[in-house]
N, C-alpha and C. Protein backbone atom coordinates (compact mmCIF):
# COMPACT_ATOMS: atom_id res chain seq x y z
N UNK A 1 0.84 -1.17 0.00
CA UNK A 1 0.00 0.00 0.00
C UNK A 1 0.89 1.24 0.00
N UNK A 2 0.35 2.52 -0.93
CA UNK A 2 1.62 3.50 -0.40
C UNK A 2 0.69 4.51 -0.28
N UNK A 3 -0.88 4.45 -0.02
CA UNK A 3 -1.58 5.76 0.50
C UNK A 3 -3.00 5.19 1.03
N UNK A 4 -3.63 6.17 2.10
CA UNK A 4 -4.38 5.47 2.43
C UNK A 4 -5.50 6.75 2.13
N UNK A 5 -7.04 6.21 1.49
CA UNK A 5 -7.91 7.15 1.51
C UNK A 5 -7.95 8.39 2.31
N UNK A 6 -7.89 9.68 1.91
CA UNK A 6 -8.39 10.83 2.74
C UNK A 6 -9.68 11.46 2.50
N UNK A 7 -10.11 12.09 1.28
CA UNK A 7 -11.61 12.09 1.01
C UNK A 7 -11.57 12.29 -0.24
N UNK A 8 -13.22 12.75 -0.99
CA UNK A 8 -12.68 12.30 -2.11
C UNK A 8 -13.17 14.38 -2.21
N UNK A 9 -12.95 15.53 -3.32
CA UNK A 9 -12.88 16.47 -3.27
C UNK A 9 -14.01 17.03 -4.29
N UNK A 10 -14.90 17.51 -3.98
CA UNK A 10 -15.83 18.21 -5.41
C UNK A 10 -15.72 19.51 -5.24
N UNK A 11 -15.25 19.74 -6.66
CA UNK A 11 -15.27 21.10 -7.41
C UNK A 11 -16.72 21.66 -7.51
N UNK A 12 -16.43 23.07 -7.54
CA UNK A 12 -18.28 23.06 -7.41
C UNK A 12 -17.84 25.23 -7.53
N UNK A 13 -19.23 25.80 -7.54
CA UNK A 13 -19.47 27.19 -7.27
C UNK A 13 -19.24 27.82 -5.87
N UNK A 14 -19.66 26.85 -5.01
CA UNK A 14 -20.08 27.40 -4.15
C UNK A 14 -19.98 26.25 -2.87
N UNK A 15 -19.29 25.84 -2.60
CA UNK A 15 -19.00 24.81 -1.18
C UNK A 15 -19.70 24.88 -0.10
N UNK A 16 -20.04 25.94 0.54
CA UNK A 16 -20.79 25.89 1.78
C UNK A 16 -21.83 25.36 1.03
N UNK A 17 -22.86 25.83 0.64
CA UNK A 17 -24.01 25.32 -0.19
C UNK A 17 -24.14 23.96 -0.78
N UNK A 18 -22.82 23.53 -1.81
CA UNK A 18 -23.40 21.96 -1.64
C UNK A 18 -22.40 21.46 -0.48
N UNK A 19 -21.83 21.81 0.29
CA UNK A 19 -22.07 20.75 1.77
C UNK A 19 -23.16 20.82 2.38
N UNK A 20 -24.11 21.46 2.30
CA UNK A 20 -25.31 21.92 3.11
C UNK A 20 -26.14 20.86 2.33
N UNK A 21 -26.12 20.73 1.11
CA UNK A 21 -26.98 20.02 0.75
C UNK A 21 -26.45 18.27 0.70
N UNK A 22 -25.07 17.85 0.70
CA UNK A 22 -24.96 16.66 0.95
C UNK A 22 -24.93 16.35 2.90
N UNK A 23 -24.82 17.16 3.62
CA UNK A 23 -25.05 17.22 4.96
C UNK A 23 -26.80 17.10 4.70
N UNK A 24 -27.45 17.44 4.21
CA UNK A 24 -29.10 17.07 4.42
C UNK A 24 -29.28 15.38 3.91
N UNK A 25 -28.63 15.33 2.70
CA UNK A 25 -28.93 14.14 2.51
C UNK A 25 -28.08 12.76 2.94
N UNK A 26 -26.79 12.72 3.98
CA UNK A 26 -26.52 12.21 4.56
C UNK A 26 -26.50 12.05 6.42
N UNK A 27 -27.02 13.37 6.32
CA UNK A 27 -26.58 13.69 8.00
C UNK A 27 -25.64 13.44 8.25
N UNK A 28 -24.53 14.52 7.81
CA UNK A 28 -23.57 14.34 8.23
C UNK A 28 -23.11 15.70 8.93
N UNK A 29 -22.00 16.40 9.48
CA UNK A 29 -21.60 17.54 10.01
C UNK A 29 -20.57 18.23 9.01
N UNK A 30 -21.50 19.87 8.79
CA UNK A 30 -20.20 20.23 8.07
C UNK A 30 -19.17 21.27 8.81
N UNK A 31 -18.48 21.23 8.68
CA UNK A 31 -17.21 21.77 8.76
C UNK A 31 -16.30 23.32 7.69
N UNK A 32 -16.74 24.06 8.19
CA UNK A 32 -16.28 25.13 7.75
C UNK A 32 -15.56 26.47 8.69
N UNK A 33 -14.69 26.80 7.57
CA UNK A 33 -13.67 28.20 8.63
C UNK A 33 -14.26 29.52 7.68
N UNK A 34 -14.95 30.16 8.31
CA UNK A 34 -15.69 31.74 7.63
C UNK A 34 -14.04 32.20 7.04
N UNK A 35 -13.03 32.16 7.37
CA UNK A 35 -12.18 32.82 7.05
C UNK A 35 -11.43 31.95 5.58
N UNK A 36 -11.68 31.15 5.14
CA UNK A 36 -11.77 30.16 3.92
C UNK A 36 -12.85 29.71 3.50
N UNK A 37 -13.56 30.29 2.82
CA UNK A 37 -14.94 29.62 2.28
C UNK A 37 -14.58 29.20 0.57
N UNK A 38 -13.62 28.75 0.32
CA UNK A 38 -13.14 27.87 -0.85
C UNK A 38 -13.10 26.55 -0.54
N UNK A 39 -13.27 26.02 0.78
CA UNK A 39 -12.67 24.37 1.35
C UNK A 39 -13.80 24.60 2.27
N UNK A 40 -14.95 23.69 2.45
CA UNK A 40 -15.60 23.18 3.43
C UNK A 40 -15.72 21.56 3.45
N UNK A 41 -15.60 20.87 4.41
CA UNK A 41 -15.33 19.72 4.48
C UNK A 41 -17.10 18.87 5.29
N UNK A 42 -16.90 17.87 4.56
CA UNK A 42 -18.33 16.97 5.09
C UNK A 42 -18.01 15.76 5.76
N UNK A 43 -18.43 16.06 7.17
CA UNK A 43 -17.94 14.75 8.24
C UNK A 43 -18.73 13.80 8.56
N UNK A 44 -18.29 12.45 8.11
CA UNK A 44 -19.58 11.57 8.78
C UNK A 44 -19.36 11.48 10.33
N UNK A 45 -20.07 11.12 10.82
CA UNK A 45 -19.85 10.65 12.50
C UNK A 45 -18.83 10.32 13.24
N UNK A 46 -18.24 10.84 14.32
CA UNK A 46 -16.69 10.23 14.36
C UNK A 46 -15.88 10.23 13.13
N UNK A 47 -15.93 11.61 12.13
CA UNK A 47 -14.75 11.77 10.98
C UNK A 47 -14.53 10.50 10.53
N UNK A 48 -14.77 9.42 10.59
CA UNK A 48 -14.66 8.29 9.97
C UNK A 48 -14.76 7.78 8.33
N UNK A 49 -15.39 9.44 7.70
CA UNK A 49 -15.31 9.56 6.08
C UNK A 49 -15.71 10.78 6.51
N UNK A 50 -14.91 10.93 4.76
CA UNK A 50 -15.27 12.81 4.74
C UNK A 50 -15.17 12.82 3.17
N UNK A 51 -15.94 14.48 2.87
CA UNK A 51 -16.10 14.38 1.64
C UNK A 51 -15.42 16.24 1.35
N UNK A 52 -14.81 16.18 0.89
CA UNK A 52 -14.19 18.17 1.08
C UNK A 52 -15.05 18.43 -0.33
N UNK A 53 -15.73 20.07 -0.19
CA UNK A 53 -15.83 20.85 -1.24
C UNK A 53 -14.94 21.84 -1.45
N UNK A 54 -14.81 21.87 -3.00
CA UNK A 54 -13.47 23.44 -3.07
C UNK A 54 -14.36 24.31 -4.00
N UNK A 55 -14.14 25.53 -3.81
CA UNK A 55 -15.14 25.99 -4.93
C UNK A 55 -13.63 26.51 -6.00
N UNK A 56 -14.34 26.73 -6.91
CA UNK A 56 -13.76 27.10 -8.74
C UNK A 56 -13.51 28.40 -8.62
N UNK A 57 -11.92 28.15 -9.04
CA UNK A 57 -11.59 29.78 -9.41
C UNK A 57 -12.18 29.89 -10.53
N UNK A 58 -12.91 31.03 -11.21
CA UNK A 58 -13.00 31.84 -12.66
C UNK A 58 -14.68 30.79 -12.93
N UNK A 59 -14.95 30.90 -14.08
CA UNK A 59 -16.51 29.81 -14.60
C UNK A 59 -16.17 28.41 -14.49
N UNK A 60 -17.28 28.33 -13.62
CA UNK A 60 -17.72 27.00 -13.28
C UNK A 60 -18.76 25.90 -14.58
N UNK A 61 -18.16 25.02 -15.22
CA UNK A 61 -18.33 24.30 -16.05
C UNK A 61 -19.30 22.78 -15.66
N UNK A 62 -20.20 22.70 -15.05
CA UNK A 62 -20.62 21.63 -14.90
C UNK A 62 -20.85 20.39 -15.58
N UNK A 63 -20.69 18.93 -15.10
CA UNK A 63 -20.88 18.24 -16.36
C UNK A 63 -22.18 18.16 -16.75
N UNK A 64 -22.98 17.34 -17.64
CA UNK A 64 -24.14 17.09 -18.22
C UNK A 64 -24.04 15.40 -18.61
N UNK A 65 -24.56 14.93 -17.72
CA UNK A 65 -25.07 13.43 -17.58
C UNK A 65 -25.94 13.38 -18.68
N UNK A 66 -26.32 12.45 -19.85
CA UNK A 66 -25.36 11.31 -20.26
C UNK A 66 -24.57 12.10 -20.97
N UNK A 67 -24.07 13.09 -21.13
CA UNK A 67 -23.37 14.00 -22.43
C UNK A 67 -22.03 13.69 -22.37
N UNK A 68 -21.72 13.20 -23.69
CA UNK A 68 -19.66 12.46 -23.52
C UNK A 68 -19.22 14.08 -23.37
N UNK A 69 -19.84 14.71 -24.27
CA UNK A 69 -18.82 16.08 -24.41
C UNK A 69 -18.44 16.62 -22.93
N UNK A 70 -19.37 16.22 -21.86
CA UNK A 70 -19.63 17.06 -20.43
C UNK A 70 -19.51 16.00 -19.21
N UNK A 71 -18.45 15.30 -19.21
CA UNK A 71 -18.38 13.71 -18.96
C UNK A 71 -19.08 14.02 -17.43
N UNK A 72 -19.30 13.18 -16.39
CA UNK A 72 -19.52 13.06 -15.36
C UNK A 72 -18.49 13.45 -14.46
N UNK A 73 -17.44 13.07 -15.03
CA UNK A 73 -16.01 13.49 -13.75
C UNK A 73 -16.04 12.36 -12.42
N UNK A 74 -17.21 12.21 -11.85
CA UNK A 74 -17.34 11.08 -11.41
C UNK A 74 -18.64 11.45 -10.44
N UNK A 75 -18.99 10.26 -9.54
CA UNK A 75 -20.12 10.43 -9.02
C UNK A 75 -20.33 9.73 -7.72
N UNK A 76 -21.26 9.75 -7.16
CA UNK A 76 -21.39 9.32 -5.66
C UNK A 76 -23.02 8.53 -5.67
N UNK A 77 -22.65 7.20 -5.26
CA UNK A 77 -23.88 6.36 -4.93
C UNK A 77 -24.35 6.10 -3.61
N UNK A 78 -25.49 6.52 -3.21
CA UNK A 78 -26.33 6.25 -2.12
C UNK A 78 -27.34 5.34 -2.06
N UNK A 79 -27.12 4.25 -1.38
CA UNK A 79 -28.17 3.23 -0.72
C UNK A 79 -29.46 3.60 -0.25
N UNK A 80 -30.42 3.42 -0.67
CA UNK A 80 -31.80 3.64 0.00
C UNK A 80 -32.57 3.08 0.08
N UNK A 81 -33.23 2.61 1.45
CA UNK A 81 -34.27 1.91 1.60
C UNK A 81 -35.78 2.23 0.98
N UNK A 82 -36.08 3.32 0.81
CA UNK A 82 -37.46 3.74 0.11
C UNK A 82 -36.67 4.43 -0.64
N UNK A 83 -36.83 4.29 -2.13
CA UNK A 83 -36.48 5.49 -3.18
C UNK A 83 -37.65 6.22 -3.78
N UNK A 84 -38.45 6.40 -3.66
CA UNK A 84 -39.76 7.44 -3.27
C UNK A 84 -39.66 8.26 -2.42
N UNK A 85 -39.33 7.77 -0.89
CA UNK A 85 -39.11 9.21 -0.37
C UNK A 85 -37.47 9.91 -0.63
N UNK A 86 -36.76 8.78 -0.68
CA UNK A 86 -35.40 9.71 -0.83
C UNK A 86 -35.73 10.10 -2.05
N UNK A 87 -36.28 10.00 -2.97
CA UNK A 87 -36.27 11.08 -4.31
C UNK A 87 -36.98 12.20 -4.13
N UNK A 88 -38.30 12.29 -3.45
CA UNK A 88 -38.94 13.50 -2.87
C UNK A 88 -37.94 14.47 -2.56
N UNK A 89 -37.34 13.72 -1.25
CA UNK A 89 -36.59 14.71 -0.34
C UNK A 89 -35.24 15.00 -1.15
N UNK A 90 -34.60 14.44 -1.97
CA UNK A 90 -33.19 15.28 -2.74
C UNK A 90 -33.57 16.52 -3.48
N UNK A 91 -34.88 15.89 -4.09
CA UNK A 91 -35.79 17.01 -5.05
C UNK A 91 -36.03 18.31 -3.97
N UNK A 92 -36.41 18.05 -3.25
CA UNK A 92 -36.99 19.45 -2.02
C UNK A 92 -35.65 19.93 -1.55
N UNK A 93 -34.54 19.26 -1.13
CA UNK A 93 -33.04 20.08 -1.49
C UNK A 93 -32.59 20.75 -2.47
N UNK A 94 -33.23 20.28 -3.75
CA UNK A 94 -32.78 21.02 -4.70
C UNK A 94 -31.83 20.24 -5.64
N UNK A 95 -32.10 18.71 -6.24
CA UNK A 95 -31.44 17.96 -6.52
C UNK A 95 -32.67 18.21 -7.89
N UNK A 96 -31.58 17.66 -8.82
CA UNK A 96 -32.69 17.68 -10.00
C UNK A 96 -32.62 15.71 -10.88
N UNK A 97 -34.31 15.41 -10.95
CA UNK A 97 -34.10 14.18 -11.43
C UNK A 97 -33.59 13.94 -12.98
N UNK A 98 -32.80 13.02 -13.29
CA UNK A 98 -31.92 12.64 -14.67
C UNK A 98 -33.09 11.13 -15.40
N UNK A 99 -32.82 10.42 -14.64
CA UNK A 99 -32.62 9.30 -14.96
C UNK A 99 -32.94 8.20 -14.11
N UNK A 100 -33.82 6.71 -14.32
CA UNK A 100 -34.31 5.92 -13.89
C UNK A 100 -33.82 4.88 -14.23
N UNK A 101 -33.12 3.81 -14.26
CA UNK A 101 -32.77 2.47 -14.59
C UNK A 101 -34.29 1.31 -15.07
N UNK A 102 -34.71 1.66 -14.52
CA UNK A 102 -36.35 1.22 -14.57
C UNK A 102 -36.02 -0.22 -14.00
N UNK A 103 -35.05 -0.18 -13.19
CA UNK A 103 -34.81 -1.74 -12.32
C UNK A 103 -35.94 -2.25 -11.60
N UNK A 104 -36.18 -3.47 -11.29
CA UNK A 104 -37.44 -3.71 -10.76
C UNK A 104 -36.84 -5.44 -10.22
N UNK A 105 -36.51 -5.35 -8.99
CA UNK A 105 -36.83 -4.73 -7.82
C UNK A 105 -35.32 -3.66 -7.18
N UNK A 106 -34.55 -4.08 -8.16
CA UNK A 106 -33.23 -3.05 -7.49
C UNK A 106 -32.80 -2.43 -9.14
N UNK A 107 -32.75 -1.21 -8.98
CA UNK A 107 -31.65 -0.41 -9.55
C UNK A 107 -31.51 0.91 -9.25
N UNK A 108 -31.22 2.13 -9.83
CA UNK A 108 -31.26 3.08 -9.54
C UNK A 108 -31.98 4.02 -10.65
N UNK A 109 -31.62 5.56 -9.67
CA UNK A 109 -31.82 6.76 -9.97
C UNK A 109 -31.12 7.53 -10.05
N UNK A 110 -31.03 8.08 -11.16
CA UNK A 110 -29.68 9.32 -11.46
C UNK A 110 -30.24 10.54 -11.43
N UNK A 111 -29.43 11.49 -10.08
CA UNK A 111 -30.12 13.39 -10.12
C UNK A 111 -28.81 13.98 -9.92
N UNK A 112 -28.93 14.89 -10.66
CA UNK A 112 -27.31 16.10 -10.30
C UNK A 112 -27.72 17.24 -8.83
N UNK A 113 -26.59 16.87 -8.59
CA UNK A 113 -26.96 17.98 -6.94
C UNK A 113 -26.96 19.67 -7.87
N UNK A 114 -27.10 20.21 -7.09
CA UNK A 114 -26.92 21.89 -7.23
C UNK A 114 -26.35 22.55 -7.91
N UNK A 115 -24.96 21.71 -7.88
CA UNK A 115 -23.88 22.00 -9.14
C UNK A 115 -23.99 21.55 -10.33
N UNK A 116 -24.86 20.34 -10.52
CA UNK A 116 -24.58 19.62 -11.37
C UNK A 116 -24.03 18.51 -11.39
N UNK A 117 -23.31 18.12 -10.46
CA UNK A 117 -22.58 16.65 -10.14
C UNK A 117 -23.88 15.42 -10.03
N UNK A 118 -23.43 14.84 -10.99
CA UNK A 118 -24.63 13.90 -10.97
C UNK A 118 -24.56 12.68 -9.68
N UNK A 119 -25.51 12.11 -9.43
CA UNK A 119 -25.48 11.21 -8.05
C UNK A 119 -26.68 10.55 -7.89
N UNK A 120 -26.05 9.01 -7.61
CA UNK A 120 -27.19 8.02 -7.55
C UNK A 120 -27.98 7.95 -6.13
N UNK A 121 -29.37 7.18 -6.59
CA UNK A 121 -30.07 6.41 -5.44
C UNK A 121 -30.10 5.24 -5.61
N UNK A 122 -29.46 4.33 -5.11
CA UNK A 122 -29.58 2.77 -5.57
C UNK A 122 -30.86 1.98 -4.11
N UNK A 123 -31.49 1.60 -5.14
CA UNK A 123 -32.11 0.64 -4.59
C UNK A 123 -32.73 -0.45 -4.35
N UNK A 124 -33.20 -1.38 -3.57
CA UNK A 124 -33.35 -2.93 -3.87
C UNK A 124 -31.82 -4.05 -3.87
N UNK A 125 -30.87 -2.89 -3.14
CA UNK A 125 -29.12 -4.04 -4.01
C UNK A 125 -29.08 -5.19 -2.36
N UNK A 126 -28.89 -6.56 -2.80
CA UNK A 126 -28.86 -7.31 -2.06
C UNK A 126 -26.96 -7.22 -1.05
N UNK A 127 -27.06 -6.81 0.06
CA UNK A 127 -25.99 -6.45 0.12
C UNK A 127 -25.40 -7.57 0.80
């Protein structure tokens, strides 16, 4: 091994804001210094994972799910036991819906958070 996970980092407009909004949809604690609002960091429970936002110097370029030209950059999957209400409630954060797998009884749902970073709801996965 020659590194061990630290978190993973999203580029974005505006950091306090989507930590606020992945802190709603994880409950997790965010972490911010008023005197750096380029780096806010998202803590799960006991820091045991974290997720840092940085915001973008100059225009912010979001991708566009499925678009090759606007690739994803990458993405974040969430487990859910009801995906009805967790789709309600990302939507009432301000998550916008993409995409349905039309899995039956497990697959997912694809919505871009605030920025645009697209992000799943998986559900039904036999774990």
């Amino acid at each position: 091994m020659i590194a061990t996970m630290q978190c993973t980092v999203i580029d974005c407009p505006d950091p306090l804001a989507l930590a606020n909004f992945y802190a709603a949809v994880l409950g997790w604690e965010v972490e911010a210094d008023e005197s750096d609002p380029s780096w806010v960091w998202l803590n799960a429970p006991g820091k045991t994972q974290r997720l840092a936002f940085q915001g973008v110097q100059g225009e912010y370029h979001p991708p566009r799910w499925p678009e090759p030209a606007h690739p994803q950059q990458f993405h974040l999957d969430f487990d859910v036991d009801d995906v009805e209400r967790a789709q309600r409630e990302v939507v009432a954060l301000g998550a916008t819906f993409l995409h349905d797998s039309g899995g039956s009884p497990s697959g997912f749902r694809v919505f871009s958070d605030p920025a645009g970073h697209p992000f799943c709801l998986c559900y039904g996965q036999q774990g």
